[in-house]
C-alpha atoms as a PDB file:
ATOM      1  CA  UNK A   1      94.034  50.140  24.605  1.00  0.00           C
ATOM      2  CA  UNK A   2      92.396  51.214  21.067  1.00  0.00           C
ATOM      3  CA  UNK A   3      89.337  54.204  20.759  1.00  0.00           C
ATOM      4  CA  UNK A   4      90.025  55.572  24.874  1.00  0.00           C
ATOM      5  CA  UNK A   5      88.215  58.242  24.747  1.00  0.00           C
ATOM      6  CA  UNK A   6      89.033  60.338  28.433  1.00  0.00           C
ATOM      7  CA  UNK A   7      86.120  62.370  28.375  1.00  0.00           C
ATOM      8  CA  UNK A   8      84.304  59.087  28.985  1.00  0.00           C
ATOM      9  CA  UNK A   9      86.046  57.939  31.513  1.00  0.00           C
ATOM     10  CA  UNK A  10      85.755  58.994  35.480  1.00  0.00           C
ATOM     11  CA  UNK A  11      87.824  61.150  37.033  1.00  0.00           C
ATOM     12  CA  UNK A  12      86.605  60.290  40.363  1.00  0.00           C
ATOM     13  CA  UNK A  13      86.614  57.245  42.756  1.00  0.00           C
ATOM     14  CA  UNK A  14      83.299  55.013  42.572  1.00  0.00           C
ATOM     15  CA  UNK A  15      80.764  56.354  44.490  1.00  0.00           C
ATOM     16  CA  UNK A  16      80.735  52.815  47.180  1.00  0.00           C
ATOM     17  CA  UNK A  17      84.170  53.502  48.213  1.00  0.00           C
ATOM     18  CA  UNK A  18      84.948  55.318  51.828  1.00  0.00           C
ATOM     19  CA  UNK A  19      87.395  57.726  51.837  1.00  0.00           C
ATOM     20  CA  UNK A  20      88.246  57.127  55.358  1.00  0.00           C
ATOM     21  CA  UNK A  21      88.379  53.586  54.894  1.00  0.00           C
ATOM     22  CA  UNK A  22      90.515  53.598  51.784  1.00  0.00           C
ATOM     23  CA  UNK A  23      92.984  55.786  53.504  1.00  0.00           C
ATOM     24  CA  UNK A  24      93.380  53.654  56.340  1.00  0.00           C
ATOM     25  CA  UNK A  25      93.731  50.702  53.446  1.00  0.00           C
ATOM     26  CA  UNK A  26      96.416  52.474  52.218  1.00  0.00           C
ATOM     27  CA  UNK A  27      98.434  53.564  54.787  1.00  0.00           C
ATOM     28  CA  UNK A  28      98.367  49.241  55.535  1.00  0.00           C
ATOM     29  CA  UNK A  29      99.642  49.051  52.031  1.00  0.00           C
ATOM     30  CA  UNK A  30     103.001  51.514  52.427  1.00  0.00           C
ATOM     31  CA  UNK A  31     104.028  49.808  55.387  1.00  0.00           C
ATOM     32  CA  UNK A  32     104.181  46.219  53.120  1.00  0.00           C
ATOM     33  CA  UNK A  33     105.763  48.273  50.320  1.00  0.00           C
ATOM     34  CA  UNK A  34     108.197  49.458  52.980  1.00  0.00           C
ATOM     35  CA  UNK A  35     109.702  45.789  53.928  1.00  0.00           C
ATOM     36  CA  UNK A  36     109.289  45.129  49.918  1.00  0.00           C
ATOM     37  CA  UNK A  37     111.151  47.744  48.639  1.00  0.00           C
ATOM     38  CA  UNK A  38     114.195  46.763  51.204  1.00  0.00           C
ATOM     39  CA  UNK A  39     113.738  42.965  49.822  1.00  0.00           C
ATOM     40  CA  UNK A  40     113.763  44.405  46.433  1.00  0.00           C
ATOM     41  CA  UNK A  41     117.353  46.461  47.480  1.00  0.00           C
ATOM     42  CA  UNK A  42     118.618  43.755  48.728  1.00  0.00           C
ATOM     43  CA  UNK A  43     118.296  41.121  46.178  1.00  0.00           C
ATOM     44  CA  UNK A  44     119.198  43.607  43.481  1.00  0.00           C
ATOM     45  CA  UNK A  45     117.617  41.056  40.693  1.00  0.00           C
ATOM     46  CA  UNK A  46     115.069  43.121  39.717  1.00  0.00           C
ATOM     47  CA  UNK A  47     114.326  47.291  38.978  1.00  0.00           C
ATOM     48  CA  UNK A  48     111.127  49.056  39.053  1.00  0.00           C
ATOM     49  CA  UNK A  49     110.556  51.936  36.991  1.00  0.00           C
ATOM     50  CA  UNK A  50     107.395  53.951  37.526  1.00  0.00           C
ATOM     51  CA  UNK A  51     106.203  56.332  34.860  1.00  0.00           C
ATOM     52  CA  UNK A  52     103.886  59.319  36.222  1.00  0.00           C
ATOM     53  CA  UNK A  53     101.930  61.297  33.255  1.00  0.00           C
ATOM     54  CA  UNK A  54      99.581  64.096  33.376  1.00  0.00           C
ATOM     55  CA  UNK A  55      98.353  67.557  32.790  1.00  0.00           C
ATOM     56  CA  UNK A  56      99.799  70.634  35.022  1.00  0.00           C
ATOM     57  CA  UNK A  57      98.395  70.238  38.621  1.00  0.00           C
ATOM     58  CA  UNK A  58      97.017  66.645  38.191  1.00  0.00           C
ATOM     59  CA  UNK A  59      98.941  65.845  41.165  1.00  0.00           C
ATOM     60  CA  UNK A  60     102.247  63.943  40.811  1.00  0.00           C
ATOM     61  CA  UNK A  61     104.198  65.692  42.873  1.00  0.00           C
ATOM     62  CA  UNK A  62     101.858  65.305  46.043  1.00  0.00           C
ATOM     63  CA  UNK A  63     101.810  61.564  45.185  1.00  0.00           C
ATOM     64  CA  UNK A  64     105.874  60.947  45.390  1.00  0.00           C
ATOM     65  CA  UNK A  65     105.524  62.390  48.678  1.00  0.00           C
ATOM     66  CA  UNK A  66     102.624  60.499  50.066  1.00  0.00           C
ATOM     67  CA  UNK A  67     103.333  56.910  48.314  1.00  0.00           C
ATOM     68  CA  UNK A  68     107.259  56.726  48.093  1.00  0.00           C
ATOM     69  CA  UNK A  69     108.719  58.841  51.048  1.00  0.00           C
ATOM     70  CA  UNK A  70     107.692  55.980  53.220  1.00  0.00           C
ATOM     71  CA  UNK A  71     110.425  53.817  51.802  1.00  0.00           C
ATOM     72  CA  UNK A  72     113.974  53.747  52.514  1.00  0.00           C
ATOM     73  CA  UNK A  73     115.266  57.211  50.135  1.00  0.00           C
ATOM     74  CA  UNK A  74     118.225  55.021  49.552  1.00  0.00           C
ATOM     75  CA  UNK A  75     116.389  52.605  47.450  1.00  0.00           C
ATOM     76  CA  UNK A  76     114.281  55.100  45.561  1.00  0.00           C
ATOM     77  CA  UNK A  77     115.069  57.568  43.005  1.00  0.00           C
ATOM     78  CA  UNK A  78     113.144  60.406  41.531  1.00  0.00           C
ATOM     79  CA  UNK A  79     113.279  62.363  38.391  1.00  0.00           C
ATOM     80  CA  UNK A  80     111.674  65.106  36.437  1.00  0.00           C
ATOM     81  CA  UNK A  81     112.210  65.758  33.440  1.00  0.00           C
ATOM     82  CA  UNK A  82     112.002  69.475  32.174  1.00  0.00           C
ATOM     83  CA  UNK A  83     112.992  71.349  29.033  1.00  0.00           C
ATOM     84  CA  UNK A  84     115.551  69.557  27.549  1.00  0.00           C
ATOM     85  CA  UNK A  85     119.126  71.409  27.063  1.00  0.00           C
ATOM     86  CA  UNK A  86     121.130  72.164  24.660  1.00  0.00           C
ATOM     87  CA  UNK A  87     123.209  69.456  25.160  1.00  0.00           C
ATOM     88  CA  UNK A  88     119.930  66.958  25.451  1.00  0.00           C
ATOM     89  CA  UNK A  89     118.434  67.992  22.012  1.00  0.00           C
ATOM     90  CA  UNK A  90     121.538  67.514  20.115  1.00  0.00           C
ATOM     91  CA  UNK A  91     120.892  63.690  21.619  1.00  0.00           C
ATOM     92  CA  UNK A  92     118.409  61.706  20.489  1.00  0.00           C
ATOM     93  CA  UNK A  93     115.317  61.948  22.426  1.00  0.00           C
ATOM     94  CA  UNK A  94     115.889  58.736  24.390  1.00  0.00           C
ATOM     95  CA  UNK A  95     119.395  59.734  25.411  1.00  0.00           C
ATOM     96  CA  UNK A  96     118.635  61.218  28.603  1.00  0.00           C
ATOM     97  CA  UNK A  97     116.479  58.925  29.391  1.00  0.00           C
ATOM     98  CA  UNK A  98     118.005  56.178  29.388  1.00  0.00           C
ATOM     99  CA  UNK A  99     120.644  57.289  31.520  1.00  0.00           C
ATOM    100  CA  UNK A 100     117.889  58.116  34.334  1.00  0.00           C
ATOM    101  CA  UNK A 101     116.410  54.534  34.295  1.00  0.00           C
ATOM    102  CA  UNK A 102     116.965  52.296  37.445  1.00  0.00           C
ATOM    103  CA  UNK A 103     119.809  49.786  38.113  1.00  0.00           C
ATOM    104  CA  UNK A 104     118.606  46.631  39.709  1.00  0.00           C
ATOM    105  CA  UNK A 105     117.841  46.517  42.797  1.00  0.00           C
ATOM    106  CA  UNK A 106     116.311  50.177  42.651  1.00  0.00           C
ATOM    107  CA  UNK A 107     112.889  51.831  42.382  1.00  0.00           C
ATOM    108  CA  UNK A 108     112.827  55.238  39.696  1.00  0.00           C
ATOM    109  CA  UNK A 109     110.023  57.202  39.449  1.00  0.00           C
ATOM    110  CA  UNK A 110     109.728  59.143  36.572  1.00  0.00           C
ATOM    111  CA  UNK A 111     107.741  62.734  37.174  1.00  0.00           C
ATOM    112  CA  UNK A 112     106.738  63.705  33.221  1.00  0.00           C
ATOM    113  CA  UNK A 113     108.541  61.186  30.957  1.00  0.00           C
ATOM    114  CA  UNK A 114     109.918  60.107  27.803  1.00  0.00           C
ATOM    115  CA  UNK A 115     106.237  60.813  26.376  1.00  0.00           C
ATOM    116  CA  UNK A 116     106.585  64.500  26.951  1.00  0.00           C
ATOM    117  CA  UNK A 117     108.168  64.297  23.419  1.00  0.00           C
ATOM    118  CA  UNK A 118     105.543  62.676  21.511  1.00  0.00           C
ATOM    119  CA  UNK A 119     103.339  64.871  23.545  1.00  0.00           C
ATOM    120  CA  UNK A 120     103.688  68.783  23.904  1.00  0.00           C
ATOM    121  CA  UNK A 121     105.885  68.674  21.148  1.00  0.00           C
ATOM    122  CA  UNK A 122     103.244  67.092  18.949  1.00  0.00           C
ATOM    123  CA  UNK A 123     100.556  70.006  20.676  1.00  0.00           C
ATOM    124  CA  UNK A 124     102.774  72.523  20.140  1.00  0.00           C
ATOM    125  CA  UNK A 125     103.817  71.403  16.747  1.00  0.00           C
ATOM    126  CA  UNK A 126     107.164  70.744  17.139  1.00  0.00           C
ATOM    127  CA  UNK A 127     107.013  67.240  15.503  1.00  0.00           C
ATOM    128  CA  UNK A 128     104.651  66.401  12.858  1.00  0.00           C
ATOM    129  CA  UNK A 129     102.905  62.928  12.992  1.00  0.00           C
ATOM    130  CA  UNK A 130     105.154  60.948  11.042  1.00  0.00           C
ATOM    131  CA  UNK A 131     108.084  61.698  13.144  1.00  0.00           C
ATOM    132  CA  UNK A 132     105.614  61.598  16.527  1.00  0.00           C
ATOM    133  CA  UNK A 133     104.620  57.591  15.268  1.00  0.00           C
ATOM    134  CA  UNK A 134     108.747  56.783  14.622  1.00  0.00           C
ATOM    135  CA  UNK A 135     109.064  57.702  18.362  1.00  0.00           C
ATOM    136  CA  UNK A 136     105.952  55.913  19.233  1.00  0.00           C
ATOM    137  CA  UNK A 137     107.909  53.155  17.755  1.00  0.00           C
ATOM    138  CA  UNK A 138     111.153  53.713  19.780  1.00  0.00           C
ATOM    139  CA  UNK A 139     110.034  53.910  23.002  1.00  0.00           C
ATOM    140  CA  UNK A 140     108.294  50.739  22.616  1.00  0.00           C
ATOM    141  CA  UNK A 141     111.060  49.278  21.542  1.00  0.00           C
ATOM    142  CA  UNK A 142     112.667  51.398  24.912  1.00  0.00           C
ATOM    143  CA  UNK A 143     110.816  49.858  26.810  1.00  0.00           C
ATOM    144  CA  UNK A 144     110.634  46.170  26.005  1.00  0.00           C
ATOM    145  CA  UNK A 145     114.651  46.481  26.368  1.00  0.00           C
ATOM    146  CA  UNK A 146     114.542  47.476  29.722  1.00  0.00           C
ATOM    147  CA  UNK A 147     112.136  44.439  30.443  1.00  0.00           C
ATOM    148  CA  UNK A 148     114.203  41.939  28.848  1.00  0.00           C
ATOM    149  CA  UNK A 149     117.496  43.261  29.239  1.00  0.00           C
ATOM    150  CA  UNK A 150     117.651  44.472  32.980  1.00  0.00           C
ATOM    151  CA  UNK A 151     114.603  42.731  34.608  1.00  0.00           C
ATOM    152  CA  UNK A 152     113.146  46.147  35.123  1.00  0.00           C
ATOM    153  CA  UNK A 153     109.314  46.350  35.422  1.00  0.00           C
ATOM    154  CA  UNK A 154     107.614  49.060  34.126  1.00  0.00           C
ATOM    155  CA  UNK A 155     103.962  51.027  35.494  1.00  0.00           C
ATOM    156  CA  UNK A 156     102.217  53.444  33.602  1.00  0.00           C
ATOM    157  CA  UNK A 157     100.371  56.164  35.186  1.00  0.00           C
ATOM    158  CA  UNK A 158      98.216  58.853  33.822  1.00  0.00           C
ATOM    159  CA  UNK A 159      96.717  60.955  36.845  1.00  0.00           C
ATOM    160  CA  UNK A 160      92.976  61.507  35.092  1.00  0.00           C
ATOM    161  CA  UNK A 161      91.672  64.841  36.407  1.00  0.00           C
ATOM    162  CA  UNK A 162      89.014  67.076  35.498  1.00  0.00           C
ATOM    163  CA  UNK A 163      89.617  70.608  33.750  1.00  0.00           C
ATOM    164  CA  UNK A 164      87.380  72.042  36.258  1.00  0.00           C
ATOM    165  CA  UNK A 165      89.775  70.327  38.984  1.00  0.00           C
ATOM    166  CA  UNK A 166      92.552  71.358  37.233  1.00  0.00           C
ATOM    167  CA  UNK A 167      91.958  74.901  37.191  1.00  0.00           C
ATOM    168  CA  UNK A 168      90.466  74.657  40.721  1.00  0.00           C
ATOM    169  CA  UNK A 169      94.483  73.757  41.475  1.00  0.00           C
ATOM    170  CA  UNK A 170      96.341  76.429  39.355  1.00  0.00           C
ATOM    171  CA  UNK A 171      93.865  78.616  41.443  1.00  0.00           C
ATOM    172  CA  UNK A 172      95.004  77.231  44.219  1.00  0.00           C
ATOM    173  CA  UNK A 173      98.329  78.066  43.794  1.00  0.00           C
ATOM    174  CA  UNK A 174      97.847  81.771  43.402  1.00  0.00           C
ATOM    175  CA  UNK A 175      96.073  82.556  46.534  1.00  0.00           C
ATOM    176  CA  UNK A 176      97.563  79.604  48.640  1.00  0.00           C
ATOM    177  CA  UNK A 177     100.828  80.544  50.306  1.00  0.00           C
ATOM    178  CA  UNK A 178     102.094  77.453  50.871  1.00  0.00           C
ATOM    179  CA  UNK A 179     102.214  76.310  46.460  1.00  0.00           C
ATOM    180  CA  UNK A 180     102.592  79.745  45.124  1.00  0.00           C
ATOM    181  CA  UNK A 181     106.200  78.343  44.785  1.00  0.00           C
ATOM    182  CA  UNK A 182     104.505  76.158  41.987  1.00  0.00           C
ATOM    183  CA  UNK A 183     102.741  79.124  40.134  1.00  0.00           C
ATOM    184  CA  UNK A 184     103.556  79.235  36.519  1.00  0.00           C
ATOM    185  CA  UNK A 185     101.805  81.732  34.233  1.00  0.00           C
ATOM    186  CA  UNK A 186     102.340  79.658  30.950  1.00  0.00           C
ATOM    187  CA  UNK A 187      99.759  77.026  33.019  1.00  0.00           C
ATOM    188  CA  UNK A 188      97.098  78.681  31.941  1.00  0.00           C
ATOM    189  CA  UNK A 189      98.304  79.002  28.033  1.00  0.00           C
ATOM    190  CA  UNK A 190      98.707  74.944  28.382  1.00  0.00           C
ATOM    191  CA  UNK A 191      94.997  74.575  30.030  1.00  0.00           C
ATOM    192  CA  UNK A 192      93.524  76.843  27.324  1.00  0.00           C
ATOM    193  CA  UNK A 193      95.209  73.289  25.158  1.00  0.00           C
ATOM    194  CA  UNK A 194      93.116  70.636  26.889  1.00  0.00           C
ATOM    195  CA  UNK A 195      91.298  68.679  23.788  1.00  0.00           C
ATOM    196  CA  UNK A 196      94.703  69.233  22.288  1.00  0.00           C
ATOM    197  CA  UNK A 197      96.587  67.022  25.571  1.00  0.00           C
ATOM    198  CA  UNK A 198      93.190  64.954  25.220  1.00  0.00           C
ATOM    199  CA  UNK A 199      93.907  63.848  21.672  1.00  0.00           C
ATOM    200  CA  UNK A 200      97.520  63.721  22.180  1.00  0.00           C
ATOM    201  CA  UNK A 201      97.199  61.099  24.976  1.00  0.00           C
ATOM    202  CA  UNK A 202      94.745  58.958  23.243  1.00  0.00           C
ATOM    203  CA  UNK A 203      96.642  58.333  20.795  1.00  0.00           C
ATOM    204  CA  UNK A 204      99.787  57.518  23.048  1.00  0.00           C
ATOM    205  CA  UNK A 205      97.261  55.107  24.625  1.00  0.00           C
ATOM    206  CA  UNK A 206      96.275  53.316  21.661  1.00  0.00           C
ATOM    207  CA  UNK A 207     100.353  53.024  19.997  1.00  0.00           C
ATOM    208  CA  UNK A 208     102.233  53.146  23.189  1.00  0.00           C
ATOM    209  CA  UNK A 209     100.945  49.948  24.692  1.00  0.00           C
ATOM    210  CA  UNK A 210     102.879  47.307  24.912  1.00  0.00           C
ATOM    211  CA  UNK A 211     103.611  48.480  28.593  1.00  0.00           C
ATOM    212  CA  UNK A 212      99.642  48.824  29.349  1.00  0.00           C
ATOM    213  CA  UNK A 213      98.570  52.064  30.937  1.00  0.00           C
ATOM    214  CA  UNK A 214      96.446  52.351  33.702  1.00  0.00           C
ATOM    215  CA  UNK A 215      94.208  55.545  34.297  1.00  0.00           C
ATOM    216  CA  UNK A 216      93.777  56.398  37.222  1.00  0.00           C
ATOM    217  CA  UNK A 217      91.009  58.705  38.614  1.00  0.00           C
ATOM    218  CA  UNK A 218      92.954  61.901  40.320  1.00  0.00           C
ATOM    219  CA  UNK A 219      90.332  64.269  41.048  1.00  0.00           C
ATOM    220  CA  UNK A 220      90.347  63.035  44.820  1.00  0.00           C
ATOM    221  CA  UNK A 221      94.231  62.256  46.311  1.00  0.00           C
ATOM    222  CA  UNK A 222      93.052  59.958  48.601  1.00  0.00           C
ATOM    223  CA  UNK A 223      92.109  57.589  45.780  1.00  0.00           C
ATOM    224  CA  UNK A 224      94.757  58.037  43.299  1.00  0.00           C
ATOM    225  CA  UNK A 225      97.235  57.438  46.149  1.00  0.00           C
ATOM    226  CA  UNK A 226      95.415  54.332  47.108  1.00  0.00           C
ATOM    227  CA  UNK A 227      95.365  53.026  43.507  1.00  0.00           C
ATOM    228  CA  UNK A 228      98.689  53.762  42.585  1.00  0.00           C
ATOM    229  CA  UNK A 229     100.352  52.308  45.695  1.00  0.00           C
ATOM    230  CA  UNK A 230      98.099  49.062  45.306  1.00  0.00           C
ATOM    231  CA  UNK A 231      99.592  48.677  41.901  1.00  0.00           C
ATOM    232  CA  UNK A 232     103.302  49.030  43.372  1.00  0.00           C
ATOM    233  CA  UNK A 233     102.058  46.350  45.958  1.00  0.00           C
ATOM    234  CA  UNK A 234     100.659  43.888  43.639  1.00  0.00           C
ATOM    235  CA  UNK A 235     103.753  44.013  41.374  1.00  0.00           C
ATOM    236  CA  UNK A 236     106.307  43.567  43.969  1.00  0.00           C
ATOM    237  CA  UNK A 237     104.873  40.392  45.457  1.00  0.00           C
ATOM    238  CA  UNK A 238     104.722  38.902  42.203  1.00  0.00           C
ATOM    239  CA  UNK A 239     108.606  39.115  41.897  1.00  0.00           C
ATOM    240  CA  UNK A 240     108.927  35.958  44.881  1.00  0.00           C
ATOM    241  CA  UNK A 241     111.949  38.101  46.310  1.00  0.00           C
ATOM    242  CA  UNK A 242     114.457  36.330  48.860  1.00  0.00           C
ATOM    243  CA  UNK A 243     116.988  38.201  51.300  1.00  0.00           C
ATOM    244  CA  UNK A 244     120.609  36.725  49.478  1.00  0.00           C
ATOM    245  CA  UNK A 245     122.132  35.217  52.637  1.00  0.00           C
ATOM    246  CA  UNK A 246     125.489  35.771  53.736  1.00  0.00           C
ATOM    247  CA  UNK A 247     127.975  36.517  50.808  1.00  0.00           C
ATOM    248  CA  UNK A 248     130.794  33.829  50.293  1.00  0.00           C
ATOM    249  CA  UNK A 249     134.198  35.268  50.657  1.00  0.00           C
END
């Protein structure tokens, strides 16, 4: 995924596509993930670990509820990474990752990631680019253990909005009373960052993928949702899952 340049690319769904339709395409979609994601459980052969990325208010929050809290909660596992503690830093970066990722059998959805560290550190100038390249390094070599080593299949999101939709959103959640519970001053600082996060990205998108990416379009939820859950969809009937049958005493 070499020279992505986001400013090029959409942040909205094509202008042919129905909202209404879509929707109704997708809610068709969650009920198949619903009986897949039980198959998945049961078998316990394979994991799927699903990475969310994205600038403040893109929308991955909204999306765990609307694409995974149809499934069975027992099956599905959510995490967020935030600051890292004390504890976490005198790890190395990896460390507390790897004890979030999924054991077979289970879907983990990662809300911010492992690429937080090559990311607003490297904005923020915590890292400097030769160590930000050594991790680039490290979590591809992450990742292709957790393919090869525990059958776990990895997607890639980055939720693609606009900086006009973005700060239509932190607006949002100063005047809206149901997400003032999200406001966050230091969202703005970050914003004021954007080409910053731009450049930051692309370059995680040309070195960190081994494990492609897909962009998805987030300026409209109804679309994101739809793409994201299709992806889901499309990788768990790949996997030719059978229920195990009655286990031999």
């Amino acid at each position: 995924m070499a020279n992505i340049k986001l400013k090029e690319i959409s942040t909205r769904a094509p202008k042919d596509w129905d909202k209404e339709e879509t929707k109704e395409k997708t809610a068709a979609i969650l009920a198949k993930l619903d009986e897949l994601q039980n198959l998945l459980y049961a078998e316990s052969k394979h994991s799927i670990l699903v990475i969310l990325q994205g600038m403040d208010a893109s929308g991955k929050d909204g999306l765990v509820r609307k694409v995974f809290t149809s499934m069975n909660p027992q099956g599905v596992n959510v995490h967020s990474f935030k600051v890292p503690t004390s504890v976490e830093l005198s790890h190395d970066f990896l460390w507390r990752i790897h004890a979030a990722v999924p054991a077979k059998g289970m879907i983990q959805l990662f809300n911010r990631s492992h690429y937080e560290d090559i990311l607003v550190t490297r904005v923020h100038k915590m890292i400097d680019d030769k160590t930000a390249k050594k991790r680039m390094k490290a979590i591809n070599d992450f990742e292709q253990l957790l393919q090869e080593h525990n059958d776990t299949h990895i997607l890639k999101f980055y939720l693609h909005i606009s900086p006009e939709e973005q700060q239509e959103r932190l607006q949002e959640r100063i005047h809206d009373v149901t997400k003032q519970w999200k406001y966050n001053e230091r969202d703005f600082e970050e914003a004021k960052l954007w080409d910053d996060y731009m450049a930051a990205y692309e370059d995680c998108f040309e070195h960190c993928n081994d494990v492609p990416w897909t962009i998805v379009p987030a300026d409209q939820n109804w679309y994101k949702e739809h793409i994201i859950a299709s992806a889901l969809l499309k990788t768990l009937e790949k996997l030719d899952m059978k229920f195990p049958g009655l286990k031999k005493g």
